[in-house]
PDBML (XML) file of the C-alpha atoms, coordinates in Angstrom:
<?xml version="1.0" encoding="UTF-8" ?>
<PDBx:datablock datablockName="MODEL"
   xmlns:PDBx="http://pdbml.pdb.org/schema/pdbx-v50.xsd"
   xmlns:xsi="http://www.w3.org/2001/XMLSchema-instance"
   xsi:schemaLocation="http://pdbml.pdb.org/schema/pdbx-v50.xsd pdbx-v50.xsd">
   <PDBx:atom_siteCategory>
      <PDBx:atom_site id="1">
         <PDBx:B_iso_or_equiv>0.00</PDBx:B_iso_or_equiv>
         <PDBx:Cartn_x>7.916</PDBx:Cartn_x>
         <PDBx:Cartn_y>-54.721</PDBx:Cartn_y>
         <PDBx:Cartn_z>105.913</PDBx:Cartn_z>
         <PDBx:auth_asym_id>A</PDBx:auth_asym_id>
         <PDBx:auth_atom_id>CA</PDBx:auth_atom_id>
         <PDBx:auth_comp_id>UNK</PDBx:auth_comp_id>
         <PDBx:auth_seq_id>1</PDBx:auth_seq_id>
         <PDBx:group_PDB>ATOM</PDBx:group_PDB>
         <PDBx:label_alt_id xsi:nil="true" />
         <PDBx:label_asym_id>A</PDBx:label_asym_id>
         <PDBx:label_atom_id>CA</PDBx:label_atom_id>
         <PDBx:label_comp_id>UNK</PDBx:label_comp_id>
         <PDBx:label_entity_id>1</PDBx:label_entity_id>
         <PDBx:label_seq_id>1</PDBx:label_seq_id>
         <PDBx:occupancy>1.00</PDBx:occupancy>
         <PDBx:pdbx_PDB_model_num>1</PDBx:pdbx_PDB_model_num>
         <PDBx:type_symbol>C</PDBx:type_symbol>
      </PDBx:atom_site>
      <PDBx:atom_site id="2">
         <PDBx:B_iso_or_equiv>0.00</PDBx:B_iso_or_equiv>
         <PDBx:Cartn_x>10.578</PDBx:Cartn_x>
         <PDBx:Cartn_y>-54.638</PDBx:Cartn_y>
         <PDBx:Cartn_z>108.364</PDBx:Cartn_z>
         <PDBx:auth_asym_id>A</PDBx:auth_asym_id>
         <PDBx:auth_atom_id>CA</PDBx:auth_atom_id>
         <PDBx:auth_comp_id>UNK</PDBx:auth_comp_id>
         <PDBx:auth_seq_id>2</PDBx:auth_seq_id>
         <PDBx:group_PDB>ATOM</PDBx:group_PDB>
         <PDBx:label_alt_id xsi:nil="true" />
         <PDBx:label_asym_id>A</PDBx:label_asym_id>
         <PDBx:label_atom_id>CA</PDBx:label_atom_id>
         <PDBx:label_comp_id>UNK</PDBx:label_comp_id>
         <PDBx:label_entity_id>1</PDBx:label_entity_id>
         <PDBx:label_seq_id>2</PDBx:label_seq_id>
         <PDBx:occupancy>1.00</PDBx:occupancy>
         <PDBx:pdbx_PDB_model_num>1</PDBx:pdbx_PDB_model_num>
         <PDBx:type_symbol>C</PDBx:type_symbol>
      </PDBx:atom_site>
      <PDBx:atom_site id="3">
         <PDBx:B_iso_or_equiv>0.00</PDBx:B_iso_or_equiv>
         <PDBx:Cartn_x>10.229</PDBx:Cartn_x>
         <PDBx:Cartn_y>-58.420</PDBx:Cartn_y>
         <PDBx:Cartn_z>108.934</PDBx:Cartn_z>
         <PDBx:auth_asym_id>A</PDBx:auth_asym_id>
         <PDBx:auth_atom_id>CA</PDBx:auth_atom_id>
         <PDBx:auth_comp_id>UNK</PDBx:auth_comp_id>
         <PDBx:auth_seq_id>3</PDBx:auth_seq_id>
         <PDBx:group_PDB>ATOM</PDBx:group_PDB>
         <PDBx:label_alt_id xsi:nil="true" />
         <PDBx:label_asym_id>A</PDBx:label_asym_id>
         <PDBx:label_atom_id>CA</PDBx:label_atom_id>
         <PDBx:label_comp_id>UNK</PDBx:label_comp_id>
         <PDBx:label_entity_id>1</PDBx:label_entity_id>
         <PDBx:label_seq_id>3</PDBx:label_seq_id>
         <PDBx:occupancy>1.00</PDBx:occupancy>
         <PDBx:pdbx_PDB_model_num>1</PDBx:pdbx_PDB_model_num>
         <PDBx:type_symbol>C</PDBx:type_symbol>
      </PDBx:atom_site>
      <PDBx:atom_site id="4">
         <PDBx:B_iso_or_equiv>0.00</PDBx:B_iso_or_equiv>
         <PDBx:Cartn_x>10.473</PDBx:Cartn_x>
         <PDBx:Cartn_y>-59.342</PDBx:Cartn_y>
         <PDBx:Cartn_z>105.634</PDBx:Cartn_z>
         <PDBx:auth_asym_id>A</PDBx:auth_asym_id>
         <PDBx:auth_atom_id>CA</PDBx:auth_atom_id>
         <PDBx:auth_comp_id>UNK</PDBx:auth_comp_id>
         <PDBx:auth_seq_id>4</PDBx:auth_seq_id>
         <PDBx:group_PDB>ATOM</PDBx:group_PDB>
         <PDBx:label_alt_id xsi:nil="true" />
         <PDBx:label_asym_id>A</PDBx:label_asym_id>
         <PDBx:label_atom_id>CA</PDBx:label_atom_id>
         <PDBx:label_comp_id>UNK</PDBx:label_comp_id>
         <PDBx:label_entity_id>1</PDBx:label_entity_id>
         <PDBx:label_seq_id>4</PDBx:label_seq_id>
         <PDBx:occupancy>1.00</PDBx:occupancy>
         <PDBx:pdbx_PDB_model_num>1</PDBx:pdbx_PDB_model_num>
         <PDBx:type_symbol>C</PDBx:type_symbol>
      </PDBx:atom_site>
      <PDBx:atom_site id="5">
         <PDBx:B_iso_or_equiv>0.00</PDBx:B_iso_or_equiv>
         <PDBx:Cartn_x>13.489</PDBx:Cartn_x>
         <PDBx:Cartn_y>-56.449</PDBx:Cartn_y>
         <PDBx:Cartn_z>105.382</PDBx:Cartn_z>
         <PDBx:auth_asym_id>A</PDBx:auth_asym_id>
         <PDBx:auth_atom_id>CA</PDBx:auth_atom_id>
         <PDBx:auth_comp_id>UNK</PDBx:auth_comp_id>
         <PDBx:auth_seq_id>5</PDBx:auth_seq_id>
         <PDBx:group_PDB>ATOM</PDBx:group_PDB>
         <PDBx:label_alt_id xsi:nil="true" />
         <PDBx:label_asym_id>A</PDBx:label_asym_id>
         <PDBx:label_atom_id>CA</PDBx:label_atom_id>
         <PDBx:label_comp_id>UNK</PDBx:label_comp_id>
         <PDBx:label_entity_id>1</PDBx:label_entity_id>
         <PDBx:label_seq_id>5</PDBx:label_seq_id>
         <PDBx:occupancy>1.00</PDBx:occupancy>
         <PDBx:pdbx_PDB_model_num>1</PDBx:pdbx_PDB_model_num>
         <PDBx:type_symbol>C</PDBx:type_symbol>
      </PDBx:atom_site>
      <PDBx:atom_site id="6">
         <PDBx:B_iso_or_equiv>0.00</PDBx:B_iso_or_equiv>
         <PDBx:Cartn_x>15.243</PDBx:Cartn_x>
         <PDBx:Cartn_y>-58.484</PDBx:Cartn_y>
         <PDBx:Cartn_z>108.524</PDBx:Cartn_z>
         <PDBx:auth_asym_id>A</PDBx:auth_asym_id>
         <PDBx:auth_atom_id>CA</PDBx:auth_atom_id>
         <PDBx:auth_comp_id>UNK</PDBx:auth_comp_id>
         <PDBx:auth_seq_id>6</PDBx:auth_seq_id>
         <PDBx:group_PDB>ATOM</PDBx:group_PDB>
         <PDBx:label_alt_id xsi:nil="true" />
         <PDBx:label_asym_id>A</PDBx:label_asym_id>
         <PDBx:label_atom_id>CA</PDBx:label_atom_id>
         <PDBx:label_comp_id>UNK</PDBx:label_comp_id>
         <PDBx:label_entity_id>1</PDBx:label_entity_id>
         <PDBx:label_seq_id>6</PDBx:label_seq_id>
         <PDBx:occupancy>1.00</PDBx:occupancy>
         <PDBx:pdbx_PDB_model_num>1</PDBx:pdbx_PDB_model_num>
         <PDBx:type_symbol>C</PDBx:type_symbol>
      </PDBx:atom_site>
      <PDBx:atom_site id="7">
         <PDBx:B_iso_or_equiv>0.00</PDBx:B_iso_or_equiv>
         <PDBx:Cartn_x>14.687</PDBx:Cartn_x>
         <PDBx:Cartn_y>-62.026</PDBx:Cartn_y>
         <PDBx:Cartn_z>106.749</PDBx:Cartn_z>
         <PDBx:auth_asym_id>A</PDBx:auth_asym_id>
         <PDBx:auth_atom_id>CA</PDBx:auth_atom_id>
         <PDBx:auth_comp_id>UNK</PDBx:auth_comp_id>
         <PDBx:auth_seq_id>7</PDBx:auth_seq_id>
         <PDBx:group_PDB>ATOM</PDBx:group_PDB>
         <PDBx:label_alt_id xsi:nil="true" />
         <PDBx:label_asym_id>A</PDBx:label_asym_id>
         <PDBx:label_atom_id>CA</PDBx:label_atom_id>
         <PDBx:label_comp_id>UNK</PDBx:label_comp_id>
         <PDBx:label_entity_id>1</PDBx:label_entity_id>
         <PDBx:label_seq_id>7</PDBx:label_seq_id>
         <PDBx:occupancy>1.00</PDBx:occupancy>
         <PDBx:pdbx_PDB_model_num>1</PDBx:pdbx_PDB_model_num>
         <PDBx:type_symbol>C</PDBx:type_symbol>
      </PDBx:atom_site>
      <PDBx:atom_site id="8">
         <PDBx:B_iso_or_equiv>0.00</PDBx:B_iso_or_equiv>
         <PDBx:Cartn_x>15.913</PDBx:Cartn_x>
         <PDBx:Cartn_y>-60.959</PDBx:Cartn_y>
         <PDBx:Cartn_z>103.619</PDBx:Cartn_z>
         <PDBx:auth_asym_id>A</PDBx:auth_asym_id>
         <PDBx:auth_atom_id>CA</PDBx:auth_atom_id>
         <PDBx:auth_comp_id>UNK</PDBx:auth_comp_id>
         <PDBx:auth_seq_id>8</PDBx:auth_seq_id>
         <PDBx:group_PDB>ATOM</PDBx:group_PDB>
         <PDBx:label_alt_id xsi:nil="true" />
         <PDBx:label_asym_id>A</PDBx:label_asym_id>
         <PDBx:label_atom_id>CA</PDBx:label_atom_id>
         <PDBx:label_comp_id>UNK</PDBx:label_comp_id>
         <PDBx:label_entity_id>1</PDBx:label_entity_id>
         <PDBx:label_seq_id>8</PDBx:label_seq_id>
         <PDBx:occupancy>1.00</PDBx:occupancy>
         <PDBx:pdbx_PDB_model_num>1</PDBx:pdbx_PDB_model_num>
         <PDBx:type_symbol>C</PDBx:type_symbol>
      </PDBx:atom_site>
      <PDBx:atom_site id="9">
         <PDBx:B_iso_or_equiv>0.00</PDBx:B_iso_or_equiv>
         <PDBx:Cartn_x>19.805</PDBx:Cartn_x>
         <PDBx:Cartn_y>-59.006</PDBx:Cartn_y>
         <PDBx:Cartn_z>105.299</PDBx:Cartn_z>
         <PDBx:auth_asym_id>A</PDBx:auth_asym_id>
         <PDBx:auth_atom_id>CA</PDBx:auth_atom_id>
         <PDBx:auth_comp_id>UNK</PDBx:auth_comp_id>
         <PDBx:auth_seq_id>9</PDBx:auth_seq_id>
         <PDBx:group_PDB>ATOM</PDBx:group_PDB>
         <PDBx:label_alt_id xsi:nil="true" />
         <PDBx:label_asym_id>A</PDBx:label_asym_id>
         <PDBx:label_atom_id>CA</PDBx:label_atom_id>
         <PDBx:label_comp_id>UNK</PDBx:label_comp_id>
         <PDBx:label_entity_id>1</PDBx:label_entity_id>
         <PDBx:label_seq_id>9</PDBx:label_seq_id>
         <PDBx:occupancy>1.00</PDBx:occupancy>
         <PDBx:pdbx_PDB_model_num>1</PDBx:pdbx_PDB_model_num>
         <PDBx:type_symbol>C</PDBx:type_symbol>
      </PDBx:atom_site>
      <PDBx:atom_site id="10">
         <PDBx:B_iso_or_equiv>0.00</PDBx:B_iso_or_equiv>
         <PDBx:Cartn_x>19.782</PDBx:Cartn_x>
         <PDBx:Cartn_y>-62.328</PDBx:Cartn_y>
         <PDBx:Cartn_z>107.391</PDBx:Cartn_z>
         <PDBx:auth_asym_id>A</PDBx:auth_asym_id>
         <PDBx:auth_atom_id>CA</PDBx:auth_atom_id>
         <PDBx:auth_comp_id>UNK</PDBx:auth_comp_id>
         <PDBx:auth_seq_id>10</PDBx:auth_seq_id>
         <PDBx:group_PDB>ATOM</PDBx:group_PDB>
         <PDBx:label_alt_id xsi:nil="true" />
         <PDBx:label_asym_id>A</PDBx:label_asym_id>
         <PDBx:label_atom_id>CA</PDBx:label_atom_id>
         <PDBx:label_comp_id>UNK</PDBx:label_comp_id>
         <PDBx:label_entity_id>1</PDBx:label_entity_id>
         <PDBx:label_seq_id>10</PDBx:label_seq_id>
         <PDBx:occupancy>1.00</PDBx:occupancy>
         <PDBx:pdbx_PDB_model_num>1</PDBx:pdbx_PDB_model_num>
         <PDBx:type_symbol>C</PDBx:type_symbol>
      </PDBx:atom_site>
      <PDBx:atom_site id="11">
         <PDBx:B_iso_or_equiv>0.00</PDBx:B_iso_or_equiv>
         <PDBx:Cartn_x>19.216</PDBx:Cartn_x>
         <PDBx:Cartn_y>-65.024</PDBx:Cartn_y>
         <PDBx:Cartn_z>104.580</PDBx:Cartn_z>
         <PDBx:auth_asym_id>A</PDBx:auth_asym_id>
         <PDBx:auth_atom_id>CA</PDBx:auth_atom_id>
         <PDBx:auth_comp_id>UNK</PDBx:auth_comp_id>
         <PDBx:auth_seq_id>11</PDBx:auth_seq_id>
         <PDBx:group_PDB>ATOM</PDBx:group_PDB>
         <PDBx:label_alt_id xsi:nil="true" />
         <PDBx:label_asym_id>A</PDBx:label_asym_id>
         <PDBx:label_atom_id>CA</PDBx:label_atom_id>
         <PDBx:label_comp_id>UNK</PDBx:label_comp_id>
         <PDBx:label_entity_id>1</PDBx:label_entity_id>
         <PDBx:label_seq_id>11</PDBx:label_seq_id>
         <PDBx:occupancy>1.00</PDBx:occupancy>
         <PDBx:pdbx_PDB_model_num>1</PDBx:pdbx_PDB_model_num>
         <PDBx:type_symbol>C</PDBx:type_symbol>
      </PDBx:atom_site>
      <PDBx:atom_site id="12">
         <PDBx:B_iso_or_equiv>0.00</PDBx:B_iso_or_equiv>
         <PDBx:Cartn_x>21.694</PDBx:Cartn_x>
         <PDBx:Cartn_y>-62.722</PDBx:Cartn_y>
         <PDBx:Cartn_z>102.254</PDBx:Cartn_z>
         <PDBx:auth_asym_id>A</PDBx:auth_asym_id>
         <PDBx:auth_atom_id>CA</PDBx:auth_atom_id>
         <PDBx:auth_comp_id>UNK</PDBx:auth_comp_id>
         <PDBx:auth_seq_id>12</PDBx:auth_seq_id>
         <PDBx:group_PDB>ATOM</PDBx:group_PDB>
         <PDBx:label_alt_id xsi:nil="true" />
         <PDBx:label_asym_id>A</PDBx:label_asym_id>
         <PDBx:label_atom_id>CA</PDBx:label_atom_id>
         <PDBx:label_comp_id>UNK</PDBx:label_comp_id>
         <PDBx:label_entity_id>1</PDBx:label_entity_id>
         <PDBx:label_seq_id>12</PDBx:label_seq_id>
         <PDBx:occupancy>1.00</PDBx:occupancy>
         <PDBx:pdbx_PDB_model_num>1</PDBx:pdbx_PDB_model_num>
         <PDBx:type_symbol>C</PDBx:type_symbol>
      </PDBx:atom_site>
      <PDBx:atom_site id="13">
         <PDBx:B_iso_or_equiv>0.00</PDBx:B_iso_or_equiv>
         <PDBx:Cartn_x>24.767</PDBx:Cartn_x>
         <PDBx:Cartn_y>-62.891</PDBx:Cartn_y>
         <PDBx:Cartn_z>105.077</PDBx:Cartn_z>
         <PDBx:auth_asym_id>A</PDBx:auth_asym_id>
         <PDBx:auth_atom_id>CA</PDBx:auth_atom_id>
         <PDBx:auth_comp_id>UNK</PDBx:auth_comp_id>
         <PDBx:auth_seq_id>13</PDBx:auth_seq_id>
         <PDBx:group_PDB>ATOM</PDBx:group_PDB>
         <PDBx:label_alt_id xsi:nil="true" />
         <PDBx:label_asym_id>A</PDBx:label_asym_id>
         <PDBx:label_atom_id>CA</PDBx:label_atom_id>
         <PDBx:label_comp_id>UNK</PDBx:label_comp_id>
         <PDBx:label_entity_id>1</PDBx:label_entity_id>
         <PDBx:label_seq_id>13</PDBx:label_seq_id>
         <PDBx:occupancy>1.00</PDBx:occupancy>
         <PDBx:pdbx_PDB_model_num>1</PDBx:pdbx_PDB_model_num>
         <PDBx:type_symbol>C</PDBx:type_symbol>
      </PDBx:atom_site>
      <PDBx:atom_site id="14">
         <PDBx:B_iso_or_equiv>0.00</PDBx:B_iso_or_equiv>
         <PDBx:Cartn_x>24.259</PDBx:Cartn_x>
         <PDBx:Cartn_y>-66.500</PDBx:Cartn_y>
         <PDBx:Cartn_z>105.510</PDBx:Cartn_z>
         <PDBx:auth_asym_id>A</PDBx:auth_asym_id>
         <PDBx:auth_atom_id>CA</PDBx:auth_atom_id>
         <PDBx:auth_comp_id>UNK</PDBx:auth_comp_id>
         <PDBx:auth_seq_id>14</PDBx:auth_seq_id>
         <PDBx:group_PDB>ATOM</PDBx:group_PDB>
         <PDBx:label_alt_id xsi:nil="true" />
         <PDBx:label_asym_id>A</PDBx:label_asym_id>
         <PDBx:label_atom_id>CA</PDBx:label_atom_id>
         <PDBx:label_comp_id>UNK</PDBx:label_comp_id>
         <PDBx:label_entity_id>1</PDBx:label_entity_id>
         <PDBx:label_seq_id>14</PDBx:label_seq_id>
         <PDBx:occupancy>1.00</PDBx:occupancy>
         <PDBx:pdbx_PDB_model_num>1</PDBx:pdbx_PDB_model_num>
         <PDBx:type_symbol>C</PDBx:type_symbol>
      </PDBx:atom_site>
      <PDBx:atom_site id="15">
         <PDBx:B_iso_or_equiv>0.00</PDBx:B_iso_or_equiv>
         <PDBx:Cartn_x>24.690</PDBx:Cartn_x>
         <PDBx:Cartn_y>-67.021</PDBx:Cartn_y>
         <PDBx:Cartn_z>101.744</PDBx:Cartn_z>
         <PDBx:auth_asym_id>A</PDBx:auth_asym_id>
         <PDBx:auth_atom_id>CA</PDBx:auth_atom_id>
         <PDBx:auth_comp_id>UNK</PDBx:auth_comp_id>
         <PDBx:auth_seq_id>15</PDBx:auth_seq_id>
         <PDBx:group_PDB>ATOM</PDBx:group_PDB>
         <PDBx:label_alt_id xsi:nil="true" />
         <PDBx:label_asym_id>A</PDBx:label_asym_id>
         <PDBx:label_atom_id>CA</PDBx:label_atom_id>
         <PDBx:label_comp_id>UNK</PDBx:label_comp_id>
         <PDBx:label_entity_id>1</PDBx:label_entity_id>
         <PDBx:label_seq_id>15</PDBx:label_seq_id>
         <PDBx:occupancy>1.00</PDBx:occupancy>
         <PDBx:pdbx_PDB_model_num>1</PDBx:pdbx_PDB_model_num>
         <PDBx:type_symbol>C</PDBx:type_symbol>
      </PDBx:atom_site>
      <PDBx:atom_site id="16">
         <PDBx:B_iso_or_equiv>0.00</PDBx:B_iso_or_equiv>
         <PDBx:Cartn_x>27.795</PDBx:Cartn_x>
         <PDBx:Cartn_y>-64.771</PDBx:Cartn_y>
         <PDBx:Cartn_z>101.665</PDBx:Cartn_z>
         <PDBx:auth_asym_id>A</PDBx:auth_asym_id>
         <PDBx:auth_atom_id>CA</PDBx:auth_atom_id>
         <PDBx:auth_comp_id>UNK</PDBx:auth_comp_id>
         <PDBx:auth_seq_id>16</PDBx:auth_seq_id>
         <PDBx:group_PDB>ATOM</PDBx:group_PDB>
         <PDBx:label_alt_id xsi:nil="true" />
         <PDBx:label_asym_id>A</PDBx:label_asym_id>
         <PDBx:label_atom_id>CA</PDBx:label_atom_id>
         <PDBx:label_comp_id>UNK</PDBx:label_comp_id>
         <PDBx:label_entity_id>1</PDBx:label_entity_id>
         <PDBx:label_seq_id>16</PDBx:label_seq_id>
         <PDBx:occupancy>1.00</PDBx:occupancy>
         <PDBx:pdbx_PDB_model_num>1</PDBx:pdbx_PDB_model_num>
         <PDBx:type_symbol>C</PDBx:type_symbol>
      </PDBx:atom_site>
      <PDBx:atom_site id="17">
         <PDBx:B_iso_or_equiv>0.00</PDBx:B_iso_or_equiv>
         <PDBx:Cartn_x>28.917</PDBx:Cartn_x>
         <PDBx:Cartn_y>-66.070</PDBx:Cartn_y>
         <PDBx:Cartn_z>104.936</PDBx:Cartn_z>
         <PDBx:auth_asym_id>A</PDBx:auth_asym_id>
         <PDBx:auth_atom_id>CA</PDBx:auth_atom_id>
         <PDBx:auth_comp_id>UNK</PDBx:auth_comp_id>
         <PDBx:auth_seq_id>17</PDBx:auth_seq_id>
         <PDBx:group_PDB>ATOM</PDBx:group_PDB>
         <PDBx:label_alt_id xsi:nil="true" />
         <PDBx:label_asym_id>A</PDBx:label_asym_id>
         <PDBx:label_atom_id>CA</PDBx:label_atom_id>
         <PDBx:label_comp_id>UNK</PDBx:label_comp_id>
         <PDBx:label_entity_id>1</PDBx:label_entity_id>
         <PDBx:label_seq_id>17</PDBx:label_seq_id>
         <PDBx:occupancy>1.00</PDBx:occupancy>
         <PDBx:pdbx_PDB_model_num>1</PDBx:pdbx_PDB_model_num>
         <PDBx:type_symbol>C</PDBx:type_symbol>
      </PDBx:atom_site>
      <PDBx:atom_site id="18">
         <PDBx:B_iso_or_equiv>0.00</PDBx:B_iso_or_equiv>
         <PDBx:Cartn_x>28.107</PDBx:Cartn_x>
         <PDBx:Cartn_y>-69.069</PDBx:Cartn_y>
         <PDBx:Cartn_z>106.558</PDBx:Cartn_z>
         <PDBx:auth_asym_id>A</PDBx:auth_asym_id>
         <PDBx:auth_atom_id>CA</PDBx:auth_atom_id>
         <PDBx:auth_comp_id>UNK</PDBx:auth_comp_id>
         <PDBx:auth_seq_id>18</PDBx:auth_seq_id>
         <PDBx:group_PDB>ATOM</PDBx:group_PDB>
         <PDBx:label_alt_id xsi:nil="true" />
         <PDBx:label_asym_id>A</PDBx:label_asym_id>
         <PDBx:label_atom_id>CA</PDBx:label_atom_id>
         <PDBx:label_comp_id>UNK</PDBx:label_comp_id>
         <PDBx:label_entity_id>1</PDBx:label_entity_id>
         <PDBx:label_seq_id>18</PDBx:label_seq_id>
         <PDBx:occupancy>1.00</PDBx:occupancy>
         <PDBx:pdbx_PDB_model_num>1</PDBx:pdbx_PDB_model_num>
         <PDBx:type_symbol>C</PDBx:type_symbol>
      </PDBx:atom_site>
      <PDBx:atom_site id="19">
         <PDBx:B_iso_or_equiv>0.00</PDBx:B_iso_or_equiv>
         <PDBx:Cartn_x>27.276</PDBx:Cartn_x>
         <PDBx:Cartn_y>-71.181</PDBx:Cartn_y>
         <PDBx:Cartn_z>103.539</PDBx:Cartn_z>
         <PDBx:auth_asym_id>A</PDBx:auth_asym_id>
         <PDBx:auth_atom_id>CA</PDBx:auth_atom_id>
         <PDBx:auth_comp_id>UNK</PDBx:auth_comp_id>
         <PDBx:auth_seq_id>19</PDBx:auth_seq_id>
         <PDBx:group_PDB>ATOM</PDBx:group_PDB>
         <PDBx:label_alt_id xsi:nil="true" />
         <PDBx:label_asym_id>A</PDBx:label_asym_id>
         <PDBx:label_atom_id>CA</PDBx:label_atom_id>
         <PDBx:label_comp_id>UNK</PDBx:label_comp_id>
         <PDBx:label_entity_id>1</PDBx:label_entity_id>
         <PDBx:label_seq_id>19</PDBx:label_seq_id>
         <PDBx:occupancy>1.00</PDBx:occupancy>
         <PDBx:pdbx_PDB_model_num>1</PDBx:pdbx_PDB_model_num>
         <PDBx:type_symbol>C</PDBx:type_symbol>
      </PDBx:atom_site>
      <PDBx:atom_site id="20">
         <PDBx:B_iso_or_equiv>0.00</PDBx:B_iso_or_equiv>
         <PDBx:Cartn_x>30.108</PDBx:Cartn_x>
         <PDBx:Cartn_y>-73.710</PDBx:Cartn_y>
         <PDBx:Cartn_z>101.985</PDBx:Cartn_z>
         <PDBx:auth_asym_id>A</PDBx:auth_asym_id>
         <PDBx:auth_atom_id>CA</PDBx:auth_atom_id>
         <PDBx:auth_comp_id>UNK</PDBx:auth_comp_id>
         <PDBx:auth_seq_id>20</PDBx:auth_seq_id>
         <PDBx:group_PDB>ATOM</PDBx:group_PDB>
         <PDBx:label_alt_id xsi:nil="true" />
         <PDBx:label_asym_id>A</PDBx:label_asym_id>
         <PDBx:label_atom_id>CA</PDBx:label_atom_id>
         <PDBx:label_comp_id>UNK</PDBx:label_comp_id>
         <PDBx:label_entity_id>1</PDBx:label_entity_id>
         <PDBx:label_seq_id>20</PDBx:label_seq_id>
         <PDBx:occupancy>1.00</PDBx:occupancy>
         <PDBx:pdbx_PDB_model_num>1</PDBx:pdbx_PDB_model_num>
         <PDBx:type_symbol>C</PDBx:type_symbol>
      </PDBx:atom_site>
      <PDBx:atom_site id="21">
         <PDBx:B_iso_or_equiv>0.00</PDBx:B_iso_or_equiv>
         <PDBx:Cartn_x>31.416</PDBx:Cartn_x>
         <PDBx:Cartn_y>-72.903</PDBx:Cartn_y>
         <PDBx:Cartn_z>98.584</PDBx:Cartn_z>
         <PDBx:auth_asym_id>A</PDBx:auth_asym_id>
         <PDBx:auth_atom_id>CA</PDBx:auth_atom_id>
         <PDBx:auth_comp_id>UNK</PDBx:auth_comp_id>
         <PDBx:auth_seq_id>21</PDBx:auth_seq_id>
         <PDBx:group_PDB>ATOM</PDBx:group_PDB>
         <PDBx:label_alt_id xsi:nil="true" />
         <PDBx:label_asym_id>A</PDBx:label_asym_id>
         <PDBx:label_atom_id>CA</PDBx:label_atom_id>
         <PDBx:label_comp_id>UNK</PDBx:label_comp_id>
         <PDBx:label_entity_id>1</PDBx:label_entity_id>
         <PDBx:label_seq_id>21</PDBx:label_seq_id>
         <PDBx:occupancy>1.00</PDBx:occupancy>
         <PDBx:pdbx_PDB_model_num>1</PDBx:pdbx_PDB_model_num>
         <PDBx:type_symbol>C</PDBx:type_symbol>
      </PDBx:atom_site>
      <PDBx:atom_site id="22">
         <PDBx:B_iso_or_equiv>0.00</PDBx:B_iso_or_equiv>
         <PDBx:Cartn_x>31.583</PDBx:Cartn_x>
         <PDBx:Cartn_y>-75.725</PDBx:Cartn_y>
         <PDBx:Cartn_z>96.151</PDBx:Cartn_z>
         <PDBx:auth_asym_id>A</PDBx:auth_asym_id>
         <PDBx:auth_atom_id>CA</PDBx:auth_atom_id>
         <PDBx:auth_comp_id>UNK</PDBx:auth_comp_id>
         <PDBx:auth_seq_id>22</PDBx:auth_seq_id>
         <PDBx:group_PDB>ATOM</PDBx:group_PDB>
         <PDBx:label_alt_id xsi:nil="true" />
         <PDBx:label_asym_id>A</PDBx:label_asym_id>
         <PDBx:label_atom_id>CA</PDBx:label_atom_id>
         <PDBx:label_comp_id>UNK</PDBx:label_comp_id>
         <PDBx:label_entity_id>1</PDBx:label_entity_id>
         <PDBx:label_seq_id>22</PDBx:label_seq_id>
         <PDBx:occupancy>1.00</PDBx:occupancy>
         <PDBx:pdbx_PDB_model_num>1</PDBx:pdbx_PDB_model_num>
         <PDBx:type_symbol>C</PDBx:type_symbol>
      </PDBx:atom_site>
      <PDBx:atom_site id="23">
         <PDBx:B_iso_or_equiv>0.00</PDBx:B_iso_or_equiv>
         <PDBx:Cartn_x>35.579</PDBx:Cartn_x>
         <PDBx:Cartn_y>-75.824</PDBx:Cartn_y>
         <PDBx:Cartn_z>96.152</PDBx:Cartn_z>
         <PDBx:auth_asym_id>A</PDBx:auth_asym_id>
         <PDBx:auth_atom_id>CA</PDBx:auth_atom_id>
         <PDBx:auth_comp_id>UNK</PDBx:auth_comp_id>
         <PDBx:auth_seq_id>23</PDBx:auth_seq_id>
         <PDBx:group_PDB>ATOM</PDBx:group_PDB>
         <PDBx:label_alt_id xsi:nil="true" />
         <PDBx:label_asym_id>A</PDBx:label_asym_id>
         <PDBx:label_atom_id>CA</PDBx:label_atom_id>
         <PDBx:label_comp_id>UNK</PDBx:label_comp_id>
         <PDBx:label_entity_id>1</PDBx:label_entity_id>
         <PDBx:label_seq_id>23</PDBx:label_seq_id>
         <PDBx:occupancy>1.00</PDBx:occupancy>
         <PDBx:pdbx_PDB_model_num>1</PDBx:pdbx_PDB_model_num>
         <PDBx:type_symbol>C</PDBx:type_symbol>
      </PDBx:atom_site>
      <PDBx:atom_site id="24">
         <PDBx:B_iso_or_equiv>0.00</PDBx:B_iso_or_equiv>
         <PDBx:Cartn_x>35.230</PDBx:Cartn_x>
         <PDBx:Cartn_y>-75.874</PDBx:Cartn_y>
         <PDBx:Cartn_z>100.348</PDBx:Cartn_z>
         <PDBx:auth_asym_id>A</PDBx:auth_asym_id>
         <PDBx:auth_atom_id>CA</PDBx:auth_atom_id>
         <PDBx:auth_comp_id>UNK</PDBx:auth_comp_id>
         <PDBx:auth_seq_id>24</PDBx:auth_seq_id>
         <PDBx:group_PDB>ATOM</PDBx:group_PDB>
         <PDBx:label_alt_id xsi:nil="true" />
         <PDBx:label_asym_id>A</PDBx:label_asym_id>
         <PDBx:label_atom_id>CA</PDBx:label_atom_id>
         <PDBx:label_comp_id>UNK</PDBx:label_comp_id>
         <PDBx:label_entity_id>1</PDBx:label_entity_id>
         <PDBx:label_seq_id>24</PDBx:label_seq_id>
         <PDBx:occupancy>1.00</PDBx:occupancy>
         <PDBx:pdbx_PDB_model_num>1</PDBx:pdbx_PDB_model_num>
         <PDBx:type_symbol>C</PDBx:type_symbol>
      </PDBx:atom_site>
   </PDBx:atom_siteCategory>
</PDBx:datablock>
């Protein structure tokens, strides 16, 4: 549970983060 917990925070702050918006 805590894995899957981990992935999920870590996927999410890429998305938010570290991923290029379509106007970028």
């Amino acid at each position: 549970l805590y894995g899957v917990i981990n992935a999920s925070v870590t996927a999410s702050n890429i998305t938010r983060q570290l991923t290029l918006t379509s106007s970028d």
